[in-house]
Protein backbone atom coordinates (compact mmCIF):
# COMPACT_ATOMS: atom_id res chain seq x y z
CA UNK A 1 -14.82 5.76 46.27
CA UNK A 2 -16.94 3.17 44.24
CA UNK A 3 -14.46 0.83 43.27
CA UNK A 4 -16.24 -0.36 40.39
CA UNK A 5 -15.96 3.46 39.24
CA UNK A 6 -11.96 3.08 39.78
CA UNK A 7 -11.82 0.09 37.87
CA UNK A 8 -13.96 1.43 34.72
CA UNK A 9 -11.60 4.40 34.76
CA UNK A 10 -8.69 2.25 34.39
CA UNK A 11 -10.02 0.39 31.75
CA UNK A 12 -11.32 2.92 30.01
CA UNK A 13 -7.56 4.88 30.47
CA UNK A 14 -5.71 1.38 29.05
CA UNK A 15 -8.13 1.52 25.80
CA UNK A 16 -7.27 4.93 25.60
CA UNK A 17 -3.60 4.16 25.18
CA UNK A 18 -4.57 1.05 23.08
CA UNK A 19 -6.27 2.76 20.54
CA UNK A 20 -3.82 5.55 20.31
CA UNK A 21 -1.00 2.48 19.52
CA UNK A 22 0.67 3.31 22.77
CA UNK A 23 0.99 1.26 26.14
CA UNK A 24 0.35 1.46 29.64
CA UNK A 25 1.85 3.91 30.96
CA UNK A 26 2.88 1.94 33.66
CA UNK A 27 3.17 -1.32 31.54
CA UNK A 28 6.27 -2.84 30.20
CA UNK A 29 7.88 -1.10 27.23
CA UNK A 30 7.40 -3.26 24.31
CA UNK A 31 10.70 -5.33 22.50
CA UNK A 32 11.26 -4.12 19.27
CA UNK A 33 12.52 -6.74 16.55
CA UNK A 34 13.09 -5.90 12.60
CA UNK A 35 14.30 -8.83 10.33
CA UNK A 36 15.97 -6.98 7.22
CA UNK A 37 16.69 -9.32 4.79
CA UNK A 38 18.75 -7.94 1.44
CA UNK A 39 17.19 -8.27 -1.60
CA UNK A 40 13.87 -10.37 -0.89
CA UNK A 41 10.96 -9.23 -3.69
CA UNK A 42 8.03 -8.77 -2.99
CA UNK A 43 7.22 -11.91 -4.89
CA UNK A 44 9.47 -14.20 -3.15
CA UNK A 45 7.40 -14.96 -0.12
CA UNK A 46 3.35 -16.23 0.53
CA UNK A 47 2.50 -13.16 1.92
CA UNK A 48 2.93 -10.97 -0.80
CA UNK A 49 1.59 -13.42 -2.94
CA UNK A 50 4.35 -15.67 -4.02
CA UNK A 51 3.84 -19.44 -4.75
CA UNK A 52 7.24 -20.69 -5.89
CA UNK A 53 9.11 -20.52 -2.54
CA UNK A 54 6.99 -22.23 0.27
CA UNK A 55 7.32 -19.93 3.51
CA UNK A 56 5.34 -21.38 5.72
CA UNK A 57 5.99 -19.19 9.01
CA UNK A 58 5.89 -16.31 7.27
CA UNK A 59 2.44 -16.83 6.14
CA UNK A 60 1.52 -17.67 9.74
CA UNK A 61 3.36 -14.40 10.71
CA UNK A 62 1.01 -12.98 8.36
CA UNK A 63 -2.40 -14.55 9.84
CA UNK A 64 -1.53 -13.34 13.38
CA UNK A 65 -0.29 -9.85 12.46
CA UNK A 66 -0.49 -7.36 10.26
CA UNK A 67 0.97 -6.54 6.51
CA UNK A 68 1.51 -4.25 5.08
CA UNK A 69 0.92 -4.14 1.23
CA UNK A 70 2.13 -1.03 -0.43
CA UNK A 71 5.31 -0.46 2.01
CA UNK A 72 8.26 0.89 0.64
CA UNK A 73 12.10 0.40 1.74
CA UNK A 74 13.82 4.03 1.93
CA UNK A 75 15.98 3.68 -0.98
CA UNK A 76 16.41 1.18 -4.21
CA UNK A 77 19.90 0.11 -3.23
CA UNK A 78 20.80 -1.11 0.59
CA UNK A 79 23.01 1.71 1.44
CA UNK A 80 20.81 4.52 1.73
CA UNK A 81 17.96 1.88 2.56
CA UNK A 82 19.40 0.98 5.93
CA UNK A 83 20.42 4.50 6.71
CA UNK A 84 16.92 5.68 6.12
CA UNK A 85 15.48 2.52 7.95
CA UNK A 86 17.65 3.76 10.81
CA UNK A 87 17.80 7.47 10.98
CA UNK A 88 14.08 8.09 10.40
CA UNK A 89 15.18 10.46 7.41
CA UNK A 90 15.62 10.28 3.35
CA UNK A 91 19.24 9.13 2.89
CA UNK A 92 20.04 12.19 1.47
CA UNK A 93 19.97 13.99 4.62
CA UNK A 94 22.93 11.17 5.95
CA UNK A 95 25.42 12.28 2.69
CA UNK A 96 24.70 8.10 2.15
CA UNK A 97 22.68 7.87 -1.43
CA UNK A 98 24.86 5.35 -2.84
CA UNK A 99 26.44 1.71 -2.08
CA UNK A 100 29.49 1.30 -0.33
CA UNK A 101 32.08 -0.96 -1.64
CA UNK A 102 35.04 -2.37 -0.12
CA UNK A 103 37.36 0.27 -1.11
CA UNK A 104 35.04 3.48 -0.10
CA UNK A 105 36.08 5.39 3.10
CA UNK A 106 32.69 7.14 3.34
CA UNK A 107 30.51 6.36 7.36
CA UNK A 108 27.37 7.74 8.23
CA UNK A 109 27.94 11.44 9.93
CA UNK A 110 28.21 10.56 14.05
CA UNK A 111 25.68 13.05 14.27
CA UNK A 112 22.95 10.90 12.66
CA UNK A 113 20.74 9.68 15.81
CA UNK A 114 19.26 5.73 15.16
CA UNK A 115 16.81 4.36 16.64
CA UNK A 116 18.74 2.80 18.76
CA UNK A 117 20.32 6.07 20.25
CA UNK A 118 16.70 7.59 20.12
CA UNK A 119 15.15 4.63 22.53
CA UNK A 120 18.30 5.13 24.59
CA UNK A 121 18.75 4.76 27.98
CA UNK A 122 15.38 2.52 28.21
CA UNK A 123 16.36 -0.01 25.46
CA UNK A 124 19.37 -2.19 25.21
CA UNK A 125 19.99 -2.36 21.60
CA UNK A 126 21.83 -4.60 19.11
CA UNK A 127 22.76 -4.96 15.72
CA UNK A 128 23.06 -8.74 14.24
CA UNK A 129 24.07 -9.25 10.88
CA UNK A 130 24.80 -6.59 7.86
CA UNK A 131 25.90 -2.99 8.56
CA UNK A 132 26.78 -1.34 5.32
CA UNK A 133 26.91 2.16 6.73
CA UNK A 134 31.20 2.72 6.46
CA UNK A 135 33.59 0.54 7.43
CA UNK A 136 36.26 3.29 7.45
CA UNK A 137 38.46 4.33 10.39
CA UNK A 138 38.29 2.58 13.98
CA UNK A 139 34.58 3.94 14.46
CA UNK A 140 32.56 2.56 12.26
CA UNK A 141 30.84 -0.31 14.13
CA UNK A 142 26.95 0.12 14.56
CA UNK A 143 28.54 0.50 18.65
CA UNK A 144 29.12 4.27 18.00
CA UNK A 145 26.21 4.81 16.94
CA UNK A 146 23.86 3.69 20.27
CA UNK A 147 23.87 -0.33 20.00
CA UNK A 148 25.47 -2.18 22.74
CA UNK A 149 26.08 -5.02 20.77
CA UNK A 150 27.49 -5.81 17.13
CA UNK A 151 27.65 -9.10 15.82
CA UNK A 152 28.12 -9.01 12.03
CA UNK A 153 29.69 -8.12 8.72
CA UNK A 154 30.23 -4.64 7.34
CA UNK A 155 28.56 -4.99 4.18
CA UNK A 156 27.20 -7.30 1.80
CA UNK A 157 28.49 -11.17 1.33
CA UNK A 158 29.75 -10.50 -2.20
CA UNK A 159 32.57 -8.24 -1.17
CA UNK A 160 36.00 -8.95 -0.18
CA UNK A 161 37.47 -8.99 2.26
CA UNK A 162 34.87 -10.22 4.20
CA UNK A 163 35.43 -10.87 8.18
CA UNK A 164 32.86 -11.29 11.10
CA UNK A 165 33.69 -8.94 13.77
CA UNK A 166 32.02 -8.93 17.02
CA UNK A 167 32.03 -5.92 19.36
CA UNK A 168 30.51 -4.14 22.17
CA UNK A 169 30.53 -1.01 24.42
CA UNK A 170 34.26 -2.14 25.35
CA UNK A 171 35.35 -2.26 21.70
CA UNK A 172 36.46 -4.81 19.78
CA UNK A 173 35.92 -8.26 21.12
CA UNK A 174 36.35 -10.72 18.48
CA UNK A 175 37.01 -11.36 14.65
CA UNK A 176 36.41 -14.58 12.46
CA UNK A 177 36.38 -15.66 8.85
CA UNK A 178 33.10 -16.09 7.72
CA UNK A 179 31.86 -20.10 7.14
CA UNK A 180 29.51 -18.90 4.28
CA UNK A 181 27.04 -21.75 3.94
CA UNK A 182 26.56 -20.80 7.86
CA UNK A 183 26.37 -17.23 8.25
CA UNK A 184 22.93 -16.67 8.76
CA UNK A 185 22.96 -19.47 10.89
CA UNK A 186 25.50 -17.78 13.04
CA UNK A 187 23.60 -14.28 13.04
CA UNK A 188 19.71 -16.31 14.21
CA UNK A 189 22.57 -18.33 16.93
CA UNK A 190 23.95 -14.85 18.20
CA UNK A 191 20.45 -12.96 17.90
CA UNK A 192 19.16 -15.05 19.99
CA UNK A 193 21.48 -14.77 22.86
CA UNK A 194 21.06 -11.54 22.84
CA UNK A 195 17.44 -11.88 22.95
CA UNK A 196 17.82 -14.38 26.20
CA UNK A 197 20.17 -11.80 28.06
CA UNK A 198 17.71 -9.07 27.56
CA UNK A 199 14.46 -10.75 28.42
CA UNK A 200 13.89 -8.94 31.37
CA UNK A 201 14.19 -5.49 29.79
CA UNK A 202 12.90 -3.64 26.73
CA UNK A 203 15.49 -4.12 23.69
CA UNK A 204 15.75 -2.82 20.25
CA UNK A 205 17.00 -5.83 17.35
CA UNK A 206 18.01 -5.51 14.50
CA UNK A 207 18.96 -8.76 12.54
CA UNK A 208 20.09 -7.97 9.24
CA UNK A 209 20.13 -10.86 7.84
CA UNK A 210 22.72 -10.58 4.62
CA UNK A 211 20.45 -13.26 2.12
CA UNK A 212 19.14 -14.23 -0.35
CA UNK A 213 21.45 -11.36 -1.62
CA UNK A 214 23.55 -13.23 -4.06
CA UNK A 215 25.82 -15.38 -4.67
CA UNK A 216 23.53 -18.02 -2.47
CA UNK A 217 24.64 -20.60 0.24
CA UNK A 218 22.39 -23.37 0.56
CA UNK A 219 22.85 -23.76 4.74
CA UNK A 220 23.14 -27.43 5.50
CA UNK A 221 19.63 -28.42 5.66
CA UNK A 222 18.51 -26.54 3.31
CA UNK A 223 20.32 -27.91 0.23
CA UNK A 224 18.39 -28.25 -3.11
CA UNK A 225 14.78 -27.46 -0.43
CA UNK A 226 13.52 -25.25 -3.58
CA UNK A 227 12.27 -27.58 -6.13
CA UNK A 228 11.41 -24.09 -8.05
CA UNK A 229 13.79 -21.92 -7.15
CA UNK A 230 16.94 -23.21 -6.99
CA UNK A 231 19.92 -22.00 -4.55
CA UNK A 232 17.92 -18.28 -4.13
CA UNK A 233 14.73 -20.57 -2.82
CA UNK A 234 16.56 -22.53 -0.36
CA UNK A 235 17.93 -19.10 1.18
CA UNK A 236 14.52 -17.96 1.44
CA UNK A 237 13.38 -21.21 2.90
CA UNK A 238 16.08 -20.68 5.29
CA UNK A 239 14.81 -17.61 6.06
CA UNK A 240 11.03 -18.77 6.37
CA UNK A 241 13.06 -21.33 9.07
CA UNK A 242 14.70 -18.27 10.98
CA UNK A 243 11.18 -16.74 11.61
CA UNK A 244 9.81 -19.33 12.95
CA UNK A 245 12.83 -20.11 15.13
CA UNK A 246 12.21 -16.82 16.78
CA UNK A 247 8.83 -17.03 17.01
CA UNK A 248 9.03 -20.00 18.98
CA UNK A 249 11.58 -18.59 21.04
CA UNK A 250 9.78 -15.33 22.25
CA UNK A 251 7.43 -17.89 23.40
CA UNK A 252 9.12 -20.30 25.33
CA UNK A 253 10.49 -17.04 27.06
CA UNK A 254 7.27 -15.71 27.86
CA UNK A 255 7.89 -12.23 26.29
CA UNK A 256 5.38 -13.43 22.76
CA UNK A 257 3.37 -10.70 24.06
CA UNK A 258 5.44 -8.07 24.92
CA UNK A 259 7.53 -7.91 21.58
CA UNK A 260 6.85 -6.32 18.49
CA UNK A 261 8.30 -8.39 15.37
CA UNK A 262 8.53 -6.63 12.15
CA UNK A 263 9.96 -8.05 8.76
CA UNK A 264 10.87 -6.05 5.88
CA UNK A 265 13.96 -5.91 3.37
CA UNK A 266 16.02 -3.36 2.28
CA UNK A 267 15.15 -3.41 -1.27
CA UNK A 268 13.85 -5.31 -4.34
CA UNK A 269 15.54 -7.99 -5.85
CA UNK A 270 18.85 -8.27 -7.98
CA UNK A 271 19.61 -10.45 -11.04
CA UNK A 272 17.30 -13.14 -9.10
CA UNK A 273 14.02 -13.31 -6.92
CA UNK A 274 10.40 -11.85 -7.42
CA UNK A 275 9.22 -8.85 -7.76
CA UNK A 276 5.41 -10.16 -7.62
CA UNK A 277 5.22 -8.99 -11.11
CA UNK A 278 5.82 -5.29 -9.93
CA UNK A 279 8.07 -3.35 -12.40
CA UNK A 280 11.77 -3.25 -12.14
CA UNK A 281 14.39 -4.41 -10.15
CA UNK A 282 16.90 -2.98 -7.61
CA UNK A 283 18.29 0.23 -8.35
CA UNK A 284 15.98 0.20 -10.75
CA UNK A 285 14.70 4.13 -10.21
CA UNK A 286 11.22 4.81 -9.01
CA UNK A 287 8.82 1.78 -9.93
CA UNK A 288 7.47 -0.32 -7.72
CA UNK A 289 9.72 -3.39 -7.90
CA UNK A 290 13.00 -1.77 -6.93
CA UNK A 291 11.67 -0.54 -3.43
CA UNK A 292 8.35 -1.99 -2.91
CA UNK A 293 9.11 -4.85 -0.30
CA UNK A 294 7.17 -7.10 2.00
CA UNK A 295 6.62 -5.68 5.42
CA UNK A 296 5.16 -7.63 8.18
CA UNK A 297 4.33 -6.64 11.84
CA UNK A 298 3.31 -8.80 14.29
CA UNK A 299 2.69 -8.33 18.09
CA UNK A 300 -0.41 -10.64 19.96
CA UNK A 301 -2.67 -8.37 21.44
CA UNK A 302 -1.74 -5.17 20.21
CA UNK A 303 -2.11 -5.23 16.24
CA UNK A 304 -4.83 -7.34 15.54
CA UNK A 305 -4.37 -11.01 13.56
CA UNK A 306 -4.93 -11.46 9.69
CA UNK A 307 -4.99 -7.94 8.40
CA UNK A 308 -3.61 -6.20 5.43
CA UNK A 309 -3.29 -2.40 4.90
CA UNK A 310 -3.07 -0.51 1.63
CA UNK A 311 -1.94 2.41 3.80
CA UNK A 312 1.45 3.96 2.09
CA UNK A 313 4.56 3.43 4.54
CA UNK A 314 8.30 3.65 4.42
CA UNK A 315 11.40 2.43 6.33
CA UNK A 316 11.88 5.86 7.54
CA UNK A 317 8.95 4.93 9.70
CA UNK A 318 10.12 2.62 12.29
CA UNK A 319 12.06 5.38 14.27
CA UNK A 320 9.14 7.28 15.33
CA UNK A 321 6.74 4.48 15.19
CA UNK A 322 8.89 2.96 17.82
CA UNK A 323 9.67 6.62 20.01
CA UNK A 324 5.59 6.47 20.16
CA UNK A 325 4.94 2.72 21.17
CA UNK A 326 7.73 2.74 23.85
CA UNK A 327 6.49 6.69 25.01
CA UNK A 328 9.52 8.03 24.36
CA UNK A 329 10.28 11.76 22.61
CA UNK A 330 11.76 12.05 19.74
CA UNK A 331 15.32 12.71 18.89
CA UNK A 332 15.86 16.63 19.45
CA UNK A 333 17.02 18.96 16.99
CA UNK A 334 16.34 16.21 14.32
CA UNK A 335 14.29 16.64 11.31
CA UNK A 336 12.77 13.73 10.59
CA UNK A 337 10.62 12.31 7.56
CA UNK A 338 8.98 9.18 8.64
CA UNK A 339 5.90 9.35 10.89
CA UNK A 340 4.32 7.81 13.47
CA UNK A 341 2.67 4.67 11.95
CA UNK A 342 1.46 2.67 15.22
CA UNK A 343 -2.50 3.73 14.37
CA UNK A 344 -1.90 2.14 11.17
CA UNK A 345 -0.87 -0.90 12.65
CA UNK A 346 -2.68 -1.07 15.96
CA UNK A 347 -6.20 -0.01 14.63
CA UNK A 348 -6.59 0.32 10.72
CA UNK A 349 -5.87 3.77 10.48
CA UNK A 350 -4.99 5.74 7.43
CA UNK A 351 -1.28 7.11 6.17
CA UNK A 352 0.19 9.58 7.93
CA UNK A 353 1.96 10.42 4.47
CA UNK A 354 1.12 12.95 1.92
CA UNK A 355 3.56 12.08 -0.07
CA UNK A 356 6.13 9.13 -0.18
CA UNK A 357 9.65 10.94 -2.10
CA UNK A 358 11.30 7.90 -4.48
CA UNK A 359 15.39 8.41 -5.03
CA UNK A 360 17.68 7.42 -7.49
CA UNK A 361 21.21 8.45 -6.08
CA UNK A 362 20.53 11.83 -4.80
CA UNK A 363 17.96 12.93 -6.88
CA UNK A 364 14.35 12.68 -6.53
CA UNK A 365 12.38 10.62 -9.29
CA UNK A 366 9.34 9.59 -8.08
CA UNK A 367 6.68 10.85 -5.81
CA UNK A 368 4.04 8.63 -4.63
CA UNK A 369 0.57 9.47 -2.39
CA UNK A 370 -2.08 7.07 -2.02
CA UNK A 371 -4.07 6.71 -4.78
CA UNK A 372 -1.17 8.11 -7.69
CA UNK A 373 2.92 7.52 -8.38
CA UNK A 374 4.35 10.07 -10.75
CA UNK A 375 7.80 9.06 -12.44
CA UNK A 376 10.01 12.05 -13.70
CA UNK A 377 12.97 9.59 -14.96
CA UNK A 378 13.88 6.41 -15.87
CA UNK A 379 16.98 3.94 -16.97
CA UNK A 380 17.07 4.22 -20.85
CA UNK A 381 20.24 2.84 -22.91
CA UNK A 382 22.81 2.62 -19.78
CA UNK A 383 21.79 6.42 -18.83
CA UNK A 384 18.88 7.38 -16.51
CA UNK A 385 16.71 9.61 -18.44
CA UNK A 386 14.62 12.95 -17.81
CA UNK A 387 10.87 11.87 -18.76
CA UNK A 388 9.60 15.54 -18.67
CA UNK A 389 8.35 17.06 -22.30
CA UNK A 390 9.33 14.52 -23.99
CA UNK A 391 5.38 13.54 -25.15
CA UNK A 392 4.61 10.68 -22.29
CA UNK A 393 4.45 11.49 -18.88
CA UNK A 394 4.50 8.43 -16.52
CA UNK A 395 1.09 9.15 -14.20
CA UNK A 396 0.10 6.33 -12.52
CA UNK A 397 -2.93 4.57 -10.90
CA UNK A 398 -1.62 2.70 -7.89
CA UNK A 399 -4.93 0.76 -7.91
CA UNK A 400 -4.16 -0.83 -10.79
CA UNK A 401 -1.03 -3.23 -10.74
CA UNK A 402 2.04 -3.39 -12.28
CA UNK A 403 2.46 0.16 -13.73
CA UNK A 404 2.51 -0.80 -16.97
CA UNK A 405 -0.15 1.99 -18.61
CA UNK A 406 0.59 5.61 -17.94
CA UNK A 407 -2.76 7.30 -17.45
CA UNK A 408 -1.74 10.39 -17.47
CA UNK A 409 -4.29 11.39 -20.90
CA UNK A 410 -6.84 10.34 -18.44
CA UNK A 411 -5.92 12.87 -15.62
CA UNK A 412 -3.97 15.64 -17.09
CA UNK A 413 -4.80 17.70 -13.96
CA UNK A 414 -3.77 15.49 -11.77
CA UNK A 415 -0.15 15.36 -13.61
CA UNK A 416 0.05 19.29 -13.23
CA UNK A 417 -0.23 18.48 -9.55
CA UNK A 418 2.27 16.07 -9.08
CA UNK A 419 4.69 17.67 -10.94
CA UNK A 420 4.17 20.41 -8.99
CA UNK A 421 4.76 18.61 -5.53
CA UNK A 422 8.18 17.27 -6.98
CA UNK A 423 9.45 20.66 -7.99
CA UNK A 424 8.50 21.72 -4.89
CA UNK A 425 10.43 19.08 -3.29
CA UNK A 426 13.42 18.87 -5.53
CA UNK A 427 13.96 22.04 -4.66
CA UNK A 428 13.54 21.22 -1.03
CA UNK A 429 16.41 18.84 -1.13
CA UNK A 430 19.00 20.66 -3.72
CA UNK A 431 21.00 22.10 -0.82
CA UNK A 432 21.62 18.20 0.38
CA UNK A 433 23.49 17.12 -2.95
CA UNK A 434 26.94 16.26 -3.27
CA UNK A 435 27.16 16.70 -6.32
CA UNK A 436 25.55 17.62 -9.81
CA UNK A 437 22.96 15.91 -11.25
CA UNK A 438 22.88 13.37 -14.08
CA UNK A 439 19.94 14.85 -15.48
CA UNK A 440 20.48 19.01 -15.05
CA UNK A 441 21.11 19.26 -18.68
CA UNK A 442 18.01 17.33 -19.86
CA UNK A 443 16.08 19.46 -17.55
CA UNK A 444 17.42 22.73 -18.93
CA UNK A 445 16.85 21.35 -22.65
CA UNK A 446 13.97 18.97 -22.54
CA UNK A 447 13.55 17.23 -26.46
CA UNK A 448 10.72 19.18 -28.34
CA UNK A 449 10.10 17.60 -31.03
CA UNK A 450 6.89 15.73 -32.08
CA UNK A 451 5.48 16.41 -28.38
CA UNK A 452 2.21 17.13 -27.71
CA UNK A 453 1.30 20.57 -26.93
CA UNK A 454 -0.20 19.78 -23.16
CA UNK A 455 2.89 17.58 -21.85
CA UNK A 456 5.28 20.48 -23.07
CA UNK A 457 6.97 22.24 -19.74
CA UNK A 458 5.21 24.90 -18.47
């Protein structure tokens, strides 16, 4: 046989794969890394366009991979956003739509499968940093639910008691008080071991890092860094630091190329940080500034350098995204919401989405496709409020920023549509609930008065 013929056909097979976002098949199964930080805006880092916080590896993160520009954590609040991020489904399917505190007994069901028990038995996987997924009973740790590996803290830094608890497939293996000012020193310090002990097999990473959530800990080093931005800029500078820590580490082990980094957080920002001029805040319902975050993916030769995508995405992604680049099948008997985004990232290509489904708590108020974001409700006087028939339906165009002019007068059709879609789905997900809605009795008597004839329900 022509051996030039042979080795055309095998080039010609590895584009193939390429282009399709996959691998080799007989290649090494890429690494899998996710930074999640808790709370970063959108506007807090280069990327994404903010200027008060220099972040100087991110923004080279940026010029050699890929971001991401109208990505969307899976929830508003970090509970439900890491089970989403996770499980590959809306929280609601996990019974998790709300935040754990200290005193809750709630866990995600056993039966959820993470990504970490879907790239099982190829992957060694770990979880560094926040869990925040039940801290109830003696099987909560992120071990029980596929990692090999915990290092961490069960949920944010702001609640008490707080401890560091390490364990692995043995159980319980150690237990510390946390040195605050430290602690995501001591997640980057245990990350990377991990990262050394696995580099000569695929593994799965998740470092959760638990900042800039508040209150802030300026890490020695880092003290008064932010000349803008006070304590919450020196935690993001810290975190700027951590990136390019790793970086430089999958280097100097020689598995740059074989790793795909992604970093994301796991909602908007609090009572401090950017939102990039996006509107609202954390748990602030559907607009763009509670779950609108920066995601960034980087991995040499395999998504191409200096790109941005206005493709719509979600956390929810990442689990099949992953099953695909590692050519693995996905979890069975699971329904699952996110899709397969590698051609997005590998080659340009469009969302796999129809429809992107925004939650506040459990139910459904916001729906968002490419071009259009529909609100149904919204925080009004301490109560979250029905925005149907009451004379100003929130419609709008996502290539315009901020959200801050309701075009619906302009598209009147296109509202009838969308509020179609998020019937249809509400009604999709009303078996899931827990428990009643805030807003059932608005919905059964909408105000009347002084509204418009067209935005009255029809």
């Amino acid at each position: 046989m022509d051996r030039r013929k042979v080795l055309a056909g095998g080039l010609a097979l590895m584009a193939s794969s390429l282009a399709h976002g996959g691998m080799p098949k007989a290649g090494r199964r890429p690494n899998f890394i996710v930074i999640c930080c808790d709370d970063l805006g959108y506007g807090d880092i280069g990327p994404t366009g903010g200027r008060d916080i220099p972040t100087p590896h991110l923004d080279r993160l940026a010029r050699e991979g890929l971001t991401l520009t109208d990505y969307y954590a899976p929830a508003n609040v970090c509970t439900p956003s890491r089970a989403g991020l996770l499980t590959g489904r809306y929280p609601i399917r996990t019974g998790l739509s709300k935040v754990l505190l200290a005193a809750d007994r709630a866990t995600m069901p056993r039966s959820e499968v993470t990504i970490a028990q879907a790239l099982k038995p190829a992957y060694r996987s770990a979880l560094i940093g926040k869990w925040h997924l039940g801290h109830s009973g003696p099987s909560w740790s992120p071990t029980f639910y596929g990692f090999d590996l915990f290092y961490g803290i069960p949920y944010s830094h702001d609640i008490a008691p707080l401890k560091v608890f390490e364990f692995d497939q043995s159980g319980q293996t150690g237990e510390w008080e946390p040195d605050y000012p430290r602690l995501q020193q001591r997640f980057y310090e245990r990350a990377e071991r991990f990262i050394e002990e696995q580099r000569n097999q695929p593994f799965f990473l998740e470092l959760a890092l638990s900042s800039p959530h508040l209150p802030n800990y300026s890490a020695p080093g880092f003290e008064g860094k932010s000349r803008s931005a006070g304590a919450y800029g020196d935690s993001v500078m810290e975190i700027d630091a951590i990136v390019g820590r790793l970086v430089a580490k999958l280097k100097a082990l020689g598995i740059d190329r074989d790793t795909m980094l992604v970093f994301t957080s796991d909602n908007g920002p609090w009572f401090e940080g950017s939102t990039g001029d996006l509107r609202q805040r954390k748990g602030g319902g559907a607009y763009d500034g509670a779950s609108r975050v920066p995601f960034i993916a980087r991995w040499p030769g395999r998504i191409p350098a200096n790109r941005r995508s206005e493709a719509i995405a979600m956390g929810i992604d990442l689990l099949p995204t992953f099953c695909e680049l590692a050519n693995l099948p996905l979890p069975s008997g699971v329904e699952l919401d996110g899709k397969d985004i590698a051609p997005v990232l590998t080659r340009g290509g469009a969302s796999p989405h129809a429809e992107l489904l925004l939650f506040q708590g459990e139910d459904i108020v916001g729906l968002r496709t490419q071009a259009w974001k529909y609100v149904s409700a919204d925080f009004y006087m301490d109560r979250l409020m029905y925005l149907e028939g009451r004379g100003y339906p929130q419609l709008y165009d996502m290539g315009r920023p901020g959200e801050q002019y309701s075009v619906a007068s302009l598209h009147p059709d296109i509202v009838v549509t969308m509020q179609e879609r998020l019937r249809a789905v509400t009604a999709q997900f009303a078996a899931l609930r827990t428990g009643p809605s805030p807003l059932d009795s608005q919905r059964a008597a909408p105000p009347r008065r002084n509204v418009p004839r067209q935005w009255l329900p029809q």
